[in-house]
Protein backbone atom coordinates (compact mmCIF):
# COMPACT_ATOMS: atom_id res chain seq x y z
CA UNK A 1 59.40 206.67 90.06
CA UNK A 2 58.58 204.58 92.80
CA UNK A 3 60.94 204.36 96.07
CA UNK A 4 62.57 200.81 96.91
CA UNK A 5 63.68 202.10 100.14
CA UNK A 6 60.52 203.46 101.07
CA UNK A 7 59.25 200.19 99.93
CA UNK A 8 61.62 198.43 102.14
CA UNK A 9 60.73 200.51 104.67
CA UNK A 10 57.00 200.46 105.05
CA UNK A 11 57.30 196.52 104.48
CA UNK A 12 59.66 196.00 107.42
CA UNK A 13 56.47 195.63 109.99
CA UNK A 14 54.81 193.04 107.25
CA UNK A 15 58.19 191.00 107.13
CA UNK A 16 58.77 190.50 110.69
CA UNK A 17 54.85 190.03 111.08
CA UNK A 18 55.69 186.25 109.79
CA UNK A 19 55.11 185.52 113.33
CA UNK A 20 58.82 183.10 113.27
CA UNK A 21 61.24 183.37 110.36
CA UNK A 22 61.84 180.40 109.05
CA UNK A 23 65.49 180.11 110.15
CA UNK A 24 64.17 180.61 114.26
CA UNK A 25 61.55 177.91 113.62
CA UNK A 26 64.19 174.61 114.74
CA UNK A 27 65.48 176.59 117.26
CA UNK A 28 61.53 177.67 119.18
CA UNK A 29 60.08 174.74 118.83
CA UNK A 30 62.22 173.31 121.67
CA UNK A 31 61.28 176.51 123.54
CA UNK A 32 58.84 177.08 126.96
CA UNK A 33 56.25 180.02 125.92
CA UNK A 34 55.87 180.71 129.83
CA UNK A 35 55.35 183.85 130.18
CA UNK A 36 53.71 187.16 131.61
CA UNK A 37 53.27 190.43 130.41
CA UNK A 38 52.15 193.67 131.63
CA UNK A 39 51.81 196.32 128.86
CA UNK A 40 51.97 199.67 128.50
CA UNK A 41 54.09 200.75 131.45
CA UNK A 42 54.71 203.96 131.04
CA UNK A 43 58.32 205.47 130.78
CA UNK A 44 58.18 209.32 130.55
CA UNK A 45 55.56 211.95 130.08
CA UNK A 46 56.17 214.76 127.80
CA UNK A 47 54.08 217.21 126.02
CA UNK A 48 51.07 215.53 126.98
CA UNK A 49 52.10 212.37 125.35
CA UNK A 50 52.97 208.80 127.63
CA UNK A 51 55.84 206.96 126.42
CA UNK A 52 55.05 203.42 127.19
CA UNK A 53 56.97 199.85 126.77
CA UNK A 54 55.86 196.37 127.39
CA UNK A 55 57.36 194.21 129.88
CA UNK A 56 57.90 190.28 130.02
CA UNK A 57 58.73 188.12 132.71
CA UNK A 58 60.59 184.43 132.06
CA UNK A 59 58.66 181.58 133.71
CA UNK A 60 62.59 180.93 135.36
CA UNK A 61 64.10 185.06 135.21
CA UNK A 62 67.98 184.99 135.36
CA UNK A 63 68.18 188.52 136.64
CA UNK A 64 69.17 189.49 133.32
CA UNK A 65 67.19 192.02 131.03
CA UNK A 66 67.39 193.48 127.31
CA UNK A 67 66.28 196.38 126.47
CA UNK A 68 64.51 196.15 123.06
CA UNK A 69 64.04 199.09 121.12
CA UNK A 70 60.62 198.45 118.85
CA UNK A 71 61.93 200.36 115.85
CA UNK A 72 61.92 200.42 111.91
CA UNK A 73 62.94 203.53 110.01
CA UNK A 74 62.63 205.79 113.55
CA UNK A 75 59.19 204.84 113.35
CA UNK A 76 57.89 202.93 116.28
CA UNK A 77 54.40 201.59 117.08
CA UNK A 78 52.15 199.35 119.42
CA UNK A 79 51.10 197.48 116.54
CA UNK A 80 54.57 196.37 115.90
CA UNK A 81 54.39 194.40 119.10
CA UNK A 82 51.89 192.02 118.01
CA UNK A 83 53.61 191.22 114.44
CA UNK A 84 57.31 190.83 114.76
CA UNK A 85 57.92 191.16 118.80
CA UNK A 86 56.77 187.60 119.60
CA UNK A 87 59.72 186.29 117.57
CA UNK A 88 62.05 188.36 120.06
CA UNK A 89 59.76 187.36 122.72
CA UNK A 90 60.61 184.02 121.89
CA UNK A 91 64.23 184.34 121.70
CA UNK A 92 64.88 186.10 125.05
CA UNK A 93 61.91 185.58 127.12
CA UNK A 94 62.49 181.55 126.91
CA UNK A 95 66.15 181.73 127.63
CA UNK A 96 65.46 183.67 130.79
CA UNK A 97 65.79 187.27 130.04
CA UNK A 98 62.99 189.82 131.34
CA UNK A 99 62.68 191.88 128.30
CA UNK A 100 61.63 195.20 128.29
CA UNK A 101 59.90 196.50 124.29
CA UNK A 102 60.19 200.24 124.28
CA UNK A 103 57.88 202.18 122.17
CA UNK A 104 59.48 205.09 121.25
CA UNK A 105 57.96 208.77 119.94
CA UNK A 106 57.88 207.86 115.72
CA UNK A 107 59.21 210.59 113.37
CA UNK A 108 58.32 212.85 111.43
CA UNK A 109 56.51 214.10 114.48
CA UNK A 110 59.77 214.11 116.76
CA UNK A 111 63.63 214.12 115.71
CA UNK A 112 65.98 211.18 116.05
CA UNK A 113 67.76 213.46 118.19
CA UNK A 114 63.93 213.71 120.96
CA UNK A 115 63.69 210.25 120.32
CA UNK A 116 67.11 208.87 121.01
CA UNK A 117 66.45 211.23 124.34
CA UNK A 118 63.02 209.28 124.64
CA UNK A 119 64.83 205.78 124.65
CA UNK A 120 67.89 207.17 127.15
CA UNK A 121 64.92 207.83 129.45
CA UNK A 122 63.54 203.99 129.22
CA UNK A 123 66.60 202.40 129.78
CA UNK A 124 67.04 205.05 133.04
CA UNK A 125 64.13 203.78 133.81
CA UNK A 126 65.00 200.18 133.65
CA UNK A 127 67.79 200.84 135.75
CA UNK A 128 65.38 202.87 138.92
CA UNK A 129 62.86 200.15 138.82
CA UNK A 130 65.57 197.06 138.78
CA UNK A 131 63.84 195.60 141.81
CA UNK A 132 60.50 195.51 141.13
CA UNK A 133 61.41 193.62 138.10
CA UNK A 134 64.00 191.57 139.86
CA UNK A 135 66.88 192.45 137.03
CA UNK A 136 70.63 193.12 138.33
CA UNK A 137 71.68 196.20 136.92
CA UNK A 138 74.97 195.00 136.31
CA UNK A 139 73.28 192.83 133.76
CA UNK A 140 71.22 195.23 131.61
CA UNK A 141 71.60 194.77 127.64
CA UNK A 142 70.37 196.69 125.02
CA UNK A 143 68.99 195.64 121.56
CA UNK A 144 67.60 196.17 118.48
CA UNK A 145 67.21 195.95 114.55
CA UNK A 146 67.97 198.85 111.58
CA UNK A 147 67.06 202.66 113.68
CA UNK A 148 66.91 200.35 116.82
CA UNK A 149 70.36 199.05 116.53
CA UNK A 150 70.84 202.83 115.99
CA UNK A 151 69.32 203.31 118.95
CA UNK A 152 71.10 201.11 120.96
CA UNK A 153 74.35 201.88 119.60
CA UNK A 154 73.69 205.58 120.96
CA UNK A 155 72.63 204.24 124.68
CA UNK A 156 75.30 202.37 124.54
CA UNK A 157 77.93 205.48 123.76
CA UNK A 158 76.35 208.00 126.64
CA UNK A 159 78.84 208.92 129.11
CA UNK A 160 77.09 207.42 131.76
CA UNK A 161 75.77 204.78 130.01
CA UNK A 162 73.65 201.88 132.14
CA UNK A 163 73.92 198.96 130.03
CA UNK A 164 76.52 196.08 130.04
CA UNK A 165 76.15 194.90 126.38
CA UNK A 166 74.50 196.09 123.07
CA UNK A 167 74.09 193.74 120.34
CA UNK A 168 72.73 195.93 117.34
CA UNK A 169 71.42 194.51 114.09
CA UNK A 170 72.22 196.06 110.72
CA UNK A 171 72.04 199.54 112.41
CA UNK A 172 73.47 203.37 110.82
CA UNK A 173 76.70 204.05 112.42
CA UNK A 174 77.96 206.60 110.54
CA UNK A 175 75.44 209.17 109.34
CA UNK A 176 78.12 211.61 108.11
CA UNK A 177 80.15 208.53 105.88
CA UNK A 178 77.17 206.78 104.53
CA UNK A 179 78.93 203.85 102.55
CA UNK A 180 81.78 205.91 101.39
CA UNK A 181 83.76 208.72 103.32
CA UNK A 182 82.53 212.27 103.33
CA UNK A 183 79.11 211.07 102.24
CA UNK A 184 75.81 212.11 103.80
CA UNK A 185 73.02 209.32 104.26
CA UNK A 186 70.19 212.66 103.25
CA UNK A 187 72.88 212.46 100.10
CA UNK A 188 71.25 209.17 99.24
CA UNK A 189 68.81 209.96 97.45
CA UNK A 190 66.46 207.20 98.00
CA UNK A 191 67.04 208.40 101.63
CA UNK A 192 66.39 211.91 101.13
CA UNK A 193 62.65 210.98 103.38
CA UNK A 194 64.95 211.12 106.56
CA UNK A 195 66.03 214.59 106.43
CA UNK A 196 63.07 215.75 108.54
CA UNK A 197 63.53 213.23 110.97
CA UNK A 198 67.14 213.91 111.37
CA UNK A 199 66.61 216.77 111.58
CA UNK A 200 68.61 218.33 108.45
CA UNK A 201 68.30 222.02 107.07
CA UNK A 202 69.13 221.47 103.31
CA UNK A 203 69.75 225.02 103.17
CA UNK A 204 72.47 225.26 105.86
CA UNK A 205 76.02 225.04 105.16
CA UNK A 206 77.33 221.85 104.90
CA UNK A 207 79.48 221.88 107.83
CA UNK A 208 76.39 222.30 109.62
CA UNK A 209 75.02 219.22 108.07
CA UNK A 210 77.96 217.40 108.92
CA UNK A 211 77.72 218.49 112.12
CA UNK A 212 74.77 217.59 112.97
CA UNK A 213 75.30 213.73 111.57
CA UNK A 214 78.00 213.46 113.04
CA UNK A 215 75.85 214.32 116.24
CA UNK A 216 73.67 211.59 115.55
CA UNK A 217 76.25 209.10 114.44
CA UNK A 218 77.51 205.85 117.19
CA UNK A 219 80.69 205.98 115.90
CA UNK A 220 81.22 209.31 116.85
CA UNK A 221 80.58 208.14 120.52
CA UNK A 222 82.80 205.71 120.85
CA UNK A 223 85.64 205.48 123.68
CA UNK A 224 87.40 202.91 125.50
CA UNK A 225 84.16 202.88 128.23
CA UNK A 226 82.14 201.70 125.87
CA UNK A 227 79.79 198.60 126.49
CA UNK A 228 80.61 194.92 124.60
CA UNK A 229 79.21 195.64 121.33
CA UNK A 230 78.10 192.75 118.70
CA UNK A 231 77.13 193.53 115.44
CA UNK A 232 75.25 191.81 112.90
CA UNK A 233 74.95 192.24 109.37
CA UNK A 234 74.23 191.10 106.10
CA UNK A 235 76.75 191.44 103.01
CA UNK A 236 74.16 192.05 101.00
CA UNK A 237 71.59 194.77 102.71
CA UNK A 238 70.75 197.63 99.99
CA UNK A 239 69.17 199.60 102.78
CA UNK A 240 72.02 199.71 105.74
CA UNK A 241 75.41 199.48 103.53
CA UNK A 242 77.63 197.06 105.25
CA UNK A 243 80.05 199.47 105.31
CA UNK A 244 78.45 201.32 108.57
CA UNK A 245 79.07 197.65 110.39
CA UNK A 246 82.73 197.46 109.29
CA UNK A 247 83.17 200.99 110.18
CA UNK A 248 81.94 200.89 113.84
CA UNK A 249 83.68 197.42 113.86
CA UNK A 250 87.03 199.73 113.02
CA UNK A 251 86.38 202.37 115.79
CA UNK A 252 85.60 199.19 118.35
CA UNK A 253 88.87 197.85 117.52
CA UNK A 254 90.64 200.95 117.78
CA UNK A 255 89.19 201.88 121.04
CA UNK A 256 90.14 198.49 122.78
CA UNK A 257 86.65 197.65 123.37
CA UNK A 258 85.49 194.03 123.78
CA UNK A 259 83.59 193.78 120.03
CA UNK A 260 82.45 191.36 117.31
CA UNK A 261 81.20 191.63 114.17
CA UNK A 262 79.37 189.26 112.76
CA UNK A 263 78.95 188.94 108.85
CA UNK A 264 75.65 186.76 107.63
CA UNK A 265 76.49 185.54 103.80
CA UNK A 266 73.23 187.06 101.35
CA UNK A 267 72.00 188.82 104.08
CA UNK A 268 70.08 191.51 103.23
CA UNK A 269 68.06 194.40 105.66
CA UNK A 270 65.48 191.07 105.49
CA UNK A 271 65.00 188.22 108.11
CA UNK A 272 67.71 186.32 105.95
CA UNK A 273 70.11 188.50 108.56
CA UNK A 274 67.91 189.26 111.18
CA UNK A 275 66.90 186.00 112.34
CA UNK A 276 70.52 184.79 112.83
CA UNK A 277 71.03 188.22 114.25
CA UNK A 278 68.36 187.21 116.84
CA UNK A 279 70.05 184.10 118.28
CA UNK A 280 73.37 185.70 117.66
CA UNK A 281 72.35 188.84 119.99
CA UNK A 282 70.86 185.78 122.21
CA UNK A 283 74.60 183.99 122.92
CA UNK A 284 76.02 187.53 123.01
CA UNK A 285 74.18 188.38 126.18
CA UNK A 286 74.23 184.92 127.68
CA UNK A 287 78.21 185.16 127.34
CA UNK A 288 78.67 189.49 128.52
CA UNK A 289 75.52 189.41 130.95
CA UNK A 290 75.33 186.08 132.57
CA UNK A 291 78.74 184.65 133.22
């Protein structure tokens, strides 16, 4: 029987690759496409493989950067950056924002664990080479959609995290309570493709298990020092339950931190949500990283 998710999964590049979604196109076509790029700057060494990002420079920078993690299903690639990146291009670049696309190490080869390590290191990075990009580091955000909202969510939550803001869209928050409590996402079983990649031993005991998603779960990271968080989501995504948003939108509250959730109506893990999610991530950081 054939796998929707993996479907949805292995189509994510394709739907994003429709250069603007429809619901950006009103907005861009007012937009400057100034612009300069150098690519493939590279991050960390490890193993004898360079991790590398992209970097773009506004025609008018505001000293303000995001952090874009280029990520669908932990799997991250170059060739990402020429389908759906120019529509995030579009939204941050043009508004001011240097924006940094970070290529991370794709699973199954590494773990989420190595890779949320790999991403930790690109934002450091950000942060020691703030003036040669001409970024504040008081005014670092980080980003992304699905495993990069993930991502983000778990930059955001180190102790001595670097970033101001995260605005994640329809990211995993709670590996361990995956759309119900006491629920393992690997217990999905059109998810059952990410135990490698998270790392899972389906013959350990289950407080292992639980263990370890917990370890690899936002939520679990979340204190009162943690960054203002937006998060955007669609009520009707069969991929990321909307529960994970509400749930990290619960711990946020809890926690005091400054938070929003944002719900988009027949959203689904599509560009019906992430294309609002864009421009909604857009006002976020113009409000927490520019004023």
């Amino acid at each position: 029987m054939s796998n929707p998710i993996r479907h949805q999964t292995a189509r994510y590049t394709a739907r994003m690759s429709l250069r603007v979604p429809l619901v950006l196109m009103p907005f861009l076509a007012t937009m400057a496409s100034a612009q300069t790029r150098t690519a493939d700057v590279i991050y960390m060494k490890a193993g004898g493989t360079a991790f590398t990002m992209d970097v773009l420079k506004p025609a008018k920078p505001n000293k303000a950067a995001v952090v874009f993690m280029v990520s669908g299903g932990w799997m991250s690639d170059h060739s990402m950056l020429q389908s759906f990146m120019p529509d995030i291009e579009k939204v941050f670049v043009d508004a001011g924002f240097t924006v940094f696309e970070v290529v991370h190490g794709a699973q199954p080869r590494f773990k989420v664990g190595e890779i949320v390590e790999q991403v930790r290191t690109a934002v450091r990075f950000v942060h020691t080479h703030a003036a040669d990009y001409g970024i504040d580091t008081n005014r670092v955000g980080v980003s992304g959609i699905s495993s990069g909202g993930h991502l983000a969510l778990m930059i955001a939550g180190s102790p001595d995290s670097p970033v101001k803001a995260v605005a994640a869209i329809a990211p995993p928050t709670d590996l361990a309570n995956w759309g119900k409590p006491d629920f393992l996402v690997t217990e999905e079983p059109q998810l059952a493709m990410f135990v490698p990649a998270l790392g899972f031993d389906p013959k350990a005991p289950r407080s292992e298990l639980e263990a370890t998603a917990k370890g690899l779960s936002p939520i679990a990271l979340v204190t009162s020092k943690f960054p203002s968080t937006l998060i955007v989501h669609g009520d009707d995504d069969k991929v990321v339950p909307l529960q994970q948003a509400q749930a990290m939108d619960g711990a946020l509250a809890k926690a005091g931190v400054d938070h929003k959730l944002e719900v988009i109506p027949g959203g689904g893990h599509d560009e019906k949500a992430f294309g609002p999610g864009l421009l909604k991530a857009l006002q976020w950081f113009k409000d927490k990283l520019l004023s």
